[in-house]
C-alpha atoms as a PDB file:
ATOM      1  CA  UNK A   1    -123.952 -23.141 -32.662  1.00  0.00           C
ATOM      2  CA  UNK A   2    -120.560 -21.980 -32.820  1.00  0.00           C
ATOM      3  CA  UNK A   3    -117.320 -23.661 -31.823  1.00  0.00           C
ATOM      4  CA  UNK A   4    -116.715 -21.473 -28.924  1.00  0.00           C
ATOM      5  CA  UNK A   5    -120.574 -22.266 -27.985  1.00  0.00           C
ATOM      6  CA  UNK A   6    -120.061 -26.095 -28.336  1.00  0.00           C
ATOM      7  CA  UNK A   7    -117.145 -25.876 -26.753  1.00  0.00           C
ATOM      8  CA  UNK A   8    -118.528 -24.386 -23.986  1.00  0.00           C
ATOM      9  CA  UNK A   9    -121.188 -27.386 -23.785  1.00  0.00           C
ATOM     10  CA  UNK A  10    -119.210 -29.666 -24.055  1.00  0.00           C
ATOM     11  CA  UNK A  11    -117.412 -28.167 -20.993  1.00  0.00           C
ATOM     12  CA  UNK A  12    -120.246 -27.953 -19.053  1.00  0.00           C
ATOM     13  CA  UNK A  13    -121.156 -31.899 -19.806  1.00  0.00           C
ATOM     14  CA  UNK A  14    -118.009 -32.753 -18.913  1.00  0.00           C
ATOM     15  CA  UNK A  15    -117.854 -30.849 -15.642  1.00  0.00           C
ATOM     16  CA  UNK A  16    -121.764 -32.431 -15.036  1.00  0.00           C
ATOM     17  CA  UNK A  17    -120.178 -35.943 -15.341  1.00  0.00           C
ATOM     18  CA  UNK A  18    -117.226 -35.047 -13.212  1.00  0.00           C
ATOM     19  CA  UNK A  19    -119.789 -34.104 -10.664  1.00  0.00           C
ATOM     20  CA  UNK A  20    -122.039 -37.115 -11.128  1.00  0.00           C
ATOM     21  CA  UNK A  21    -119.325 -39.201 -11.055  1.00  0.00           C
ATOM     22  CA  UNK A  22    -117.700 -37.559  -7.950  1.00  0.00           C
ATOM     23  CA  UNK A  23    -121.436 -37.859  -6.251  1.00  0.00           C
ATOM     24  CA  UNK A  24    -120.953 -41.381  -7.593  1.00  0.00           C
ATOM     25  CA  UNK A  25    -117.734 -41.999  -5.839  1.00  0.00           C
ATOM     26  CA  UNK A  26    -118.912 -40.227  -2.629  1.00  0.00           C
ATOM     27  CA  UNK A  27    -122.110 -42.499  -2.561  1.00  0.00           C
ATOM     28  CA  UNK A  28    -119.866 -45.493  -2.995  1.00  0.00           C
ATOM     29  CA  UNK A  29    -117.595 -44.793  -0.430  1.00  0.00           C
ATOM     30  CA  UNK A  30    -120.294 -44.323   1.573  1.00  0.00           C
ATOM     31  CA  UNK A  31    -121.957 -47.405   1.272  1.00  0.00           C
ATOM     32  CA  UNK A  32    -118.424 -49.083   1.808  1.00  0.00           C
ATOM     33  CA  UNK A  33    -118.287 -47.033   4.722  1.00  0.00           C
ATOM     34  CA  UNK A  34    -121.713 -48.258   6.408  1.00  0.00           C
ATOM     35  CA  UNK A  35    -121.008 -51.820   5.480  1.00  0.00           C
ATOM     36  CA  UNK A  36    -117.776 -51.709   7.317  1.00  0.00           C
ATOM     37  CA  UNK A  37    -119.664 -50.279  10.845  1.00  0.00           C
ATOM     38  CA  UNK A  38    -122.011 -52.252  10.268  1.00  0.00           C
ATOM     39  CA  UNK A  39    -119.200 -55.160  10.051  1.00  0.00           C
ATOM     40  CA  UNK A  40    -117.454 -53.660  13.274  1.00  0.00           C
ATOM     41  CA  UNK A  41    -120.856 -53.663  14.719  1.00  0.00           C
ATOM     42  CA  UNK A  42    -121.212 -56.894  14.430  1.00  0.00           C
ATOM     43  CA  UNK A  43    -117.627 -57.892  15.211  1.00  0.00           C
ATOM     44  CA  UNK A  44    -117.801 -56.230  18.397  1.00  0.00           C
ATOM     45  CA  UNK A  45    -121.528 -57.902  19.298  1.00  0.00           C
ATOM     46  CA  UNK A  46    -119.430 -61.277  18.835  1.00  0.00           C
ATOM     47  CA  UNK A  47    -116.868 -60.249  20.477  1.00  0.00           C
ATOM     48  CA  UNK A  48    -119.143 -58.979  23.257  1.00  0.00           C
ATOM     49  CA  UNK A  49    -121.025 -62.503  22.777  1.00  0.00           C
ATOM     50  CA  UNK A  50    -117.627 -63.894  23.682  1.00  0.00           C
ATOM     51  CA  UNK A  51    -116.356 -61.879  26.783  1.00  0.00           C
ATOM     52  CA  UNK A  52    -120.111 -62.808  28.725  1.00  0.00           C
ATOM     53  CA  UNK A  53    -119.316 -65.998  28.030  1.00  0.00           C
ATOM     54  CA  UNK A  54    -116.212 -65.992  29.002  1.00  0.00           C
ATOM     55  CA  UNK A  55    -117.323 -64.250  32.156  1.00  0.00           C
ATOM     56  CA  UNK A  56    -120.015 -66.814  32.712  1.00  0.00           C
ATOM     57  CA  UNK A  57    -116.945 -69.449  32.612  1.00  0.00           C
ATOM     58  CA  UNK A  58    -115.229 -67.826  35.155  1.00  0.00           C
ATOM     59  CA  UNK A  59    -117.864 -67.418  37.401  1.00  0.00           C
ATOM     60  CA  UNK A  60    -118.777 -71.185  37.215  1.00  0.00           C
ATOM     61  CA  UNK A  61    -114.889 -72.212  37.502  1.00  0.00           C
ATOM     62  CA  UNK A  62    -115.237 -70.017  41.132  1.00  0.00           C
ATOM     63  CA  UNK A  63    -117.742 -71.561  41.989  1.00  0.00           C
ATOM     64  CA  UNK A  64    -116.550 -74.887  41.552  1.00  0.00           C
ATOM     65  CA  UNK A  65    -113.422 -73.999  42.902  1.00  0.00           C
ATOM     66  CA  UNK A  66    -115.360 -72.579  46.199  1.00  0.00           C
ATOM     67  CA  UNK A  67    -116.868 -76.437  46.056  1.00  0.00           C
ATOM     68  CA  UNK A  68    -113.496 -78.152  45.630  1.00  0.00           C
ATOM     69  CA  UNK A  69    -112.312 -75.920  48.413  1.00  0.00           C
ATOM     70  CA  UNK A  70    -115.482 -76.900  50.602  1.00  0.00           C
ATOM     71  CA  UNK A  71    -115.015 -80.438  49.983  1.00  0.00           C
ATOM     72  CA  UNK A  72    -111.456 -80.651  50.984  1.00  0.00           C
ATOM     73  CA  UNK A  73    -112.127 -79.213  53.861  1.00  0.00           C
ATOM     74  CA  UNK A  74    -114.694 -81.981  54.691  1.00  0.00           C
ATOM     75  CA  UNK A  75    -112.607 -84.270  53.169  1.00  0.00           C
ATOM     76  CA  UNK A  76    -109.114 -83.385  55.451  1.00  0.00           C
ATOM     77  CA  UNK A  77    -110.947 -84.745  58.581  1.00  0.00           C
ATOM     78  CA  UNK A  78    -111.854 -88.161  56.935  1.00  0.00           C
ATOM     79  CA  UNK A  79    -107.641 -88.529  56.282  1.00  0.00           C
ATOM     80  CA  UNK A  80    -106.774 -87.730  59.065  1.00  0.00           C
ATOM     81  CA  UNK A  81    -109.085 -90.177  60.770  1.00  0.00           C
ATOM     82  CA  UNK A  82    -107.782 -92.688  58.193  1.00  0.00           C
ATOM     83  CA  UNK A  83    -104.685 -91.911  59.319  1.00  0.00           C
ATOM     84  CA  UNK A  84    -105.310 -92.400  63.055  1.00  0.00           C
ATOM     85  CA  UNK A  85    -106.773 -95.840  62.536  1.00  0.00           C
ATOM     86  CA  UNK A  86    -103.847 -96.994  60.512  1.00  0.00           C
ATOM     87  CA  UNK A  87    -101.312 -95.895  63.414  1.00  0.00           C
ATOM     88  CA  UNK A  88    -103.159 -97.545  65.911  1.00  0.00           C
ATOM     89  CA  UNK A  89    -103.727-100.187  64.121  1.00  0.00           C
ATOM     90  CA  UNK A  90    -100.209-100.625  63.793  1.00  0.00           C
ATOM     91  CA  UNK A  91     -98.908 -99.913  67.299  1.00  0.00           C
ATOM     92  CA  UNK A  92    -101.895-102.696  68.651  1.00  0.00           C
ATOM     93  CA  UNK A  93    -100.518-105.454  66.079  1.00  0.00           C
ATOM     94  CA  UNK A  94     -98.102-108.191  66.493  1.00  0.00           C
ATOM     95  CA  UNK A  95     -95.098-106.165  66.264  1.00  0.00           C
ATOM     96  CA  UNK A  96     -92.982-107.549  63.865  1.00  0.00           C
ATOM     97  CA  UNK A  97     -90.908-104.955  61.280  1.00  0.00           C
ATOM     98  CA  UNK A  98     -91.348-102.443  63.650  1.00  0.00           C
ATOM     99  CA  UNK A  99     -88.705-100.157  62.881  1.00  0.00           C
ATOM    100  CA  UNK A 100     -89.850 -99.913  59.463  1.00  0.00           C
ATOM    101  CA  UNK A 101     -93.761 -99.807  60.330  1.00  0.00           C
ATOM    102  CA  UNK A 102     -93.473 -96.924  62.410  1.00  0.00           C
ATOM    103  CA  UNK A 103     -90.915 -94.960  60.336  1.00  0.00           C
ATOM    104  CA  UNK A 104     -93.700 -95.333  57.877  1.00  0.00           C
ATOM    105  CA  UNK A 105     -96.303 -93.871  59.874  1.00  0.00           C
ATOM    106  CA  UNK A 106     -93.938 -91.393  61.260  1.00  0.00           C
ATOM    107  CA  UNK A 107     -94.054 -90.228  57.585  1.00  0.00           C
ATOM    108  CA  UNK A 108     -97.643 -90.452  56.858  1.00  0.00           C
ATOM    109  CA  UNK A 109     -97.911 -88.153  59.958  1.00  0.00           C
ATOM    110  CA  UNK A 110     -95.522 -84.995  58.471  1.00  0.00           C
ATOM    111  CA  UNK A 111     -97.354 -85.817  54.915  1.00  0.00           C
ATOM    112  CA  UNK A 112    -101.002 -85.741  56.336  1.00  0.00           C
ATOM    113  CA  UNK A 113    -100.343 -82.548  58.916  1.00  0.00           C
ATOM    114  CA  UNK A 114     -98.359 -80.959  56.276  1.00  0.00           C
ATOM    115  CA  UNK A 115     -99.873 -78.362  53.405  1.00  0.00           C
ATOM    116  CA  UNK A 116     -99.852 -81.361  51.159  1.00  0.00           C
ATOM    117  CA  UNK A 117    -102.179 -82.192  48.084  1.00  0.00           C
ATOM    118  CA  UNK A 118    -105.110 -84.420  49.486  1.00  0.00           C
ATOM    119  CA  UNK A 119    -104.630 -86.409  46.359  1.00  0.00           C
ATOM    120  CA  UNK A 120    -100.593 -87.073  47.460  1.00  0.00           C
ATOM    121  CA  UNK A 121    -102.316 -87.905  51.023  1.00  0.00           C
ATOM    122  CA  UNK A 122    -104.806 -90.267  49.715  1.00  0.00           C
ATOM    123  CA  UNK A 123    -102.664 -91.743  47.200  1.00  0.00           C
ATOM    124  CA  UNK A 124     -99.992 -92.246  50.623  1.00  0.00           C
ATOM    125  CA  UNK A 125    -102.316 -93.517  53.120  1.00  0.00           C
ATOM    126  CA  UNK A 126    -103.699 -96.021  50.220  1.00  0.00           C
ATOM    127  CA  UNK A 127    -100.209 -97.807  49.865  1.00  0.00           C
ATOM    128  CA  UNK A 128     -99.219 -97.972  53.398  1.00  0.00           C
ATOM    129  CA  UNK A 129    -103.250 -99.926  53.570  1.00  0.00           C
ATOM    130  CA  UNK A 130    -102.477-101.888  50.959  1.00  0.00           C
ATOM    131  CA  UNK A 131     -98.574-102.398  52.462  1.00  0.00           C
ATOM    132  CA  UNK A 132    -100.291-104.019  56.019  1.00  0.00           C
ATOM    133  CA  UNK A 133    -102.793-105.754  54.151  1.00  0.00           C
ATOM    134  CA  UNK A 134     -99.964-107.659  51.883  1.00  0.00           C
ATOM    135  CA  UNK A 135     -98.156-108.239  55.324  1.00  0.00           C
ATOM    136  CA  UNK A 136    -100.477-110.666  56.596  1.00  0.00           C
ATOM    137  CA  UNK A 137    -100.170-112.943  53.904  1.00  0.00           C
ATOM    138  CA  UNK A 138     -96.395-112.826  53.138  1.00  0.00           C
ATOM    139  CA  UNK A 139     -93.857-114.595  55.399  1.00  0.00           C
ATOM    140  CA  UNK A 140     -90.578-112.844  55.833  1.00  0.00           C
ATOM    141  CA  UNK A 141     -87.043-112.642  57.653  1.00  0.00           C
ATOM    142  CA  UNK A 142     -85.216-110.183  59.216  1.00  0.00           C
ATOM    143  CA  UNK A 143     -82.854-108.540  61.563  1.00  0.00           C
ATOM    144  CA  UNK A 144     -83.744-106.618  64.411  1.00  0.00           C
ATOM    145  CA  UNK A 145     -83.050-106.221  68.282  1.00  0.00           C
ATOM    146  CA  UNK A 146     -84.970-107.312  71.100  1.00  0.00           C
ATOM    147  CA  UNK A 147     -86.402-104.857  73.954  1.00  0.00           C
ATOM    148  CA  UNK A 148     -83.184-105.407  75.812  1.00  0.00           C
ATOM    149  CA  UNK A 149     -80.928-104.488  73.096  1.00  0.00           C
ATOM    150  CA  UNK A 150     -79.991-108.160  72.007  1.00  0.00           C
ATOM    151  CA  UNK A 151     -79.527-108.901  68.507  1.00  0.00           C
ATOM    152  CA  UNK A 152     -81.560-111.447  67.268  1.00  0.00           C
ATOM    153  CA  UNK A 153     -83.112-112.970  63.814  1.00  0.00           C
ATOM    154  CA  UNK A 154     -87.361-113.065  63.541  1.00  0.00           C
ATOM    155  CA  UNK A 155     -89.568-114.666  61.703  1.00  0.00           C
ATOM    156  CA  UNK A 156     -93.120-113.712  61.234  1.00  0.00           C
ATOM    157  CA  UNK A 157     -95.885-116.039  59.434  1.00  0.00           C
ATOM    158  CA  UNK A 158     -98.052-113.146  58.398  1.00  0.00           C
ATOM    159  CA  UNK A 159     -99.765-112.001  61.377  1.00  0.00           C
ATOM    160  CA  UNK A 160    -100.465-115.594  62.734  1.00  0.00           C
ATOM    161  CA  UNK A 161     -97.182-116.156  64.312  1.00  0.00           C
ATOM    162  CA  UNK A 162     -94.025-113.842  65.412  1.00  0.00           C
ATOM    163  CA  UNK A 163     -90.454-115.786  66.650  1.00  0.00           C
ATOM    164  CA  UNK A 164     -86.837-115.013  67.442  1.00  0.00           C
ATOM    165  CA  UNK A 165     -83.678-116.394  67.635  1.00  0.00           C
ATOM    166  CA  UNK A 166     -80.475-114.343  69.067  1.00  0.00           C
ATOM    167  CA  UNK A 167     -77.875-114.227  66.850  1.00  0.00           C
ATOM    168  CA  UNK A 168     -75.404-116.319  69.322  1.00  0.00           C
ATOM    169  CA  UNK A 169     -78.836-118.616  69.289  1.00  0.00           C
ATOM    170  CA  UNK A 170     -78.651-119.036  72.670  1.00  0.00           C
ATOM    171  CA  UNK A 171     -82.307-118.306  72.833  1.00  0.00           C
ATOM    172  CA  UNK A 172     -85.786-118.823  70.859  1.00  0.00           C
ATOM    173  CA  UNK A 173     -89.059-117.443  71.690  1.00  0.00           C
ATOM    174  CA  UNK A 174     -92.549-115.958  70.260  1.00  0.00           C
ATOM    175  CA  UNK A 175     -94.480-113.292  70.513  1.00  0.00           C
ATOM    176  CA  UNK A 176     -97.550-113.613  72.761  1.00  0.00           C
ATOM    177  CA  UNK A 177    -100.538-111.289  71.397  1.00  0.00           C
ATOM    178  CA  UNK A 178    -102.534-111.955  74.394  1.00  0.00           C
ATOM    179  CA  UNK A 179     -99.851-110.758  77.029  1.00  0.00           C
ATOM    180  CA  UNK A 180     -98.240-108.900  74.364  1.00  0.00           C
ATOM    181  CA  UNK A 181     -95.376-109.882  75.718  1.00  0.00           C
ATOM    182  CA  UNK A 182     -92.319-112.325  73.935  1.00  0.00           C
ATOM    183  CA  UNK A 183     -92.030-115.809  75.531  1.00  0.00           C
ATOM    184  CA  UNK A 184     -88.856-117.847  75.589  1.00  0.00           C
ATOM    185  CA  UNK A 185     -89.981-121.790  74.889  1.00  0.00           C
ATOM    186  CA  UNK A 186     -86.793-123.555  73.413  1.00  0.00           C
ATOM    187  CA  UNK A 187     -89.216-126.456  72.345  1.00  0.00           C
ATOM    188  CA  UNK A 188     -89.391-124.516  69.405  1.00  0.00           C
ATOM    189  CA  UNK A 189     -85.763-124.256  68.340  1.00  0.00           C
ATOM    190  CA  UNK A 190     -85.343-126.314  65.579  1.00  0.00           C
ATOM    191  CA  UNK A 191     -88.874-125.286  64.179  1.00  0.00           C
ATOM    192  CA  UNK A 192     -87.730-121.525  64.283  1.00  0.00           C
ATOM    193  CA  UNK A 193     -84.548-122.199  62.577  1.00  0.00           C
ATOM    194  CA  UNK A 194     -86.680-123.935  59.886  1.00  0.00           C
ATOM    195  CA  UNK A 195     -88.789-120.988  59.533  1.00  0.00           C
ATOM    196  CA  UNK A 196     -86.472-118.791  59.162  1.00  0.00           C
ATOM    197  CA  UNK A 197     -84.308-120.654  56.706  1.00  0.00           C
ATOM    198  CA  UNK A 198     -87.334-121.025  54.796  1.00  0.00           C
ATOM    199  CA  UNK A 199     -88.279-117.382  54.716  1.00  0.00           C
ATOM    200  CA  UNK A 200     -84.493-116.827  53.554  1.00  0.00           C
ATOM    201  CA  UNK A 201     -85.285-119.084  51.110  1.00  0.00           C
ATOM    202  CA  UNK A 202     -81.993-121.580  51.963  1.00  0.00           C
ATOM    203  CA  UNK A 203     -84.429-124.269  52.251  1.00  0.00           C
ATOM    204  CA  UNK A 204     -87.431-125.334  50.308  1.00  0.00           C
ATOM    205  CA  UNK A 205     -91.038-124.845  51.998  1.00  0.00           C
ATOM    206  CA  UNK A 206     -92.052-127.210  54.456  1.00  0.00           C
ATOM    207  CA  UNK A 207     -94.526-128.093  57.165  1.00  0.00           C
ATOM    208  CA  UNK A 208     -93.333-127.307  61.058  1.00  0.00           C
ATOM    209  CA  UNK A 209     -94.873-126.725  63.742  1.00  0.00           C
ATOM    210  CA  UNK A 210     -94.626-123.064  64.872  1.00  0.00           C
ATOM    211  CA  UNK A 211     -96.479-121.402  67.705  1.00  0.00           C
ATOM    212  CA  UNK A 212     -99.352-120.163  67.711  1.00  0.00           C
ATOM    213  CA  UNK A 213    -100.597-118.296  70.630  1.00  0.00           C
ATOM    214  CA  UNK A 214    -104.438-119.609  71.467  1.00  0.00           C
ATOM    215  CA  UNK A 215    -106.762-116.794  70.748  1.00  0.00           C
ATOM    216  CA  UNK A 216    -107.995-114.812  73.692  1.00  0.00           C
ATOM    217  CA  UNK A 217    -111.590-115.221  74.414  1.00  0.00           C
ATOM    218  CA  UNK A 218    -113.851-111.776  74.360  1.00  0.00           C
ATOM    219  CA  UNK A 219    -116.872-111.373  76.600  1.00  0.00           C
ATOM    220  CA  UNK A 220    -119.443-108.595  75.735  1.00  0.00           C
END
């Protein structure tokens, strides 16, 4: 074979390989090709996995939030009804702090009527419960007025007993729950003084005898 022959081979080998390895490169990039759909194929099933679940999430969260929204509405008539009791309760007990009892249910009334959270409701009405319950087991002093304007101290011994003096002390008297009605009995002068000197705390604790209005007899 002559040069020019074997060169010519050799030119043709080398253009074979140049195609085989073209082919080569083609098939490779290929194959890279298919793997990466097939790797966005499966990207976008998890992806798709994801969103239905995600759907599926929100439709449980509305539905539970269509329940929340059912049981606050069932829920508003029981506070309110709480509320009721506690303001009648209030305006039917011995009325001592009375100023600041009903400004406290004057409250409860613009926070239970209002567009207010039920838990802020709940969590209000709770404390003002708890507030009377603490009442009838605390003794206390204060100043107040009595229905004819007169300025006078009081005394209550938690819910058992409710007295006055006016400030010039002209006069003592209790509260009678069965006329609900104040009596003036000066009998009880220096025993009021004590009491409220006591629930000052001027004085140290002591026994005296307060009144106590008998308790009125119910008939079914």
């Amino acid at each position: 074979m002559t040069w020019g022959a074997r060169s010519a081979c050799v030119l043709l080998v080398a253009a074979a390989i140049g195609t085989v390895a073209a082919q080569e490169n083609r098939a490779t990039r290929y194959a890279q090709l298919m793997a990466e759909v097939d790797s966005y194929a499966d990207y976008n099933a998890h992806i798709e996995t994801l969103l239905q679940s995600q759907q599926a999430d929100i439709e449980r969260l509305g539905r539970q939030i269509e329940g929340l929204e059912g049981t606050q509405q069932a829920i508003q008539p029981l506070v309110q009804k709480m509320f009721t009791s506690l303001e009648q309760f209030v305006l039917s007990d011995v009325p001592f702090l009375e100023q600041e009892r009903r400004r406290r249910i004057d409250d409860l009334r613009t926070l239970v009527e209002g567009e207010n959270p039920l838990a802020e409701k709940f969590r209000r009405l709770l404390e003002a419960y708890q507030i009377e319950i603490e009442y009838g087991r605390t003794m206390s002093a204060y100043s107040g007025k009595l229905e004819d304007g007169r300025d006078a101290h009081f005394v209550h011994l938690g819910r058992v007993s409710l007295m006055y003096r006016t400030t010039d002390g002209e006069e003592v008297g209790y509260w009678d729950r069965n006329s609900r009605s104040w009596v003036v009995d000066r009998r009880y002068s220096r025993a009021i003084e004590e009491a409220i000197r006591m629930a000052e705390e001027t004085v140290a604790p002591d026994l005296v005898t307060l009144p106590v209005p008998a308790a009125q007899e119910t008939r079914s």
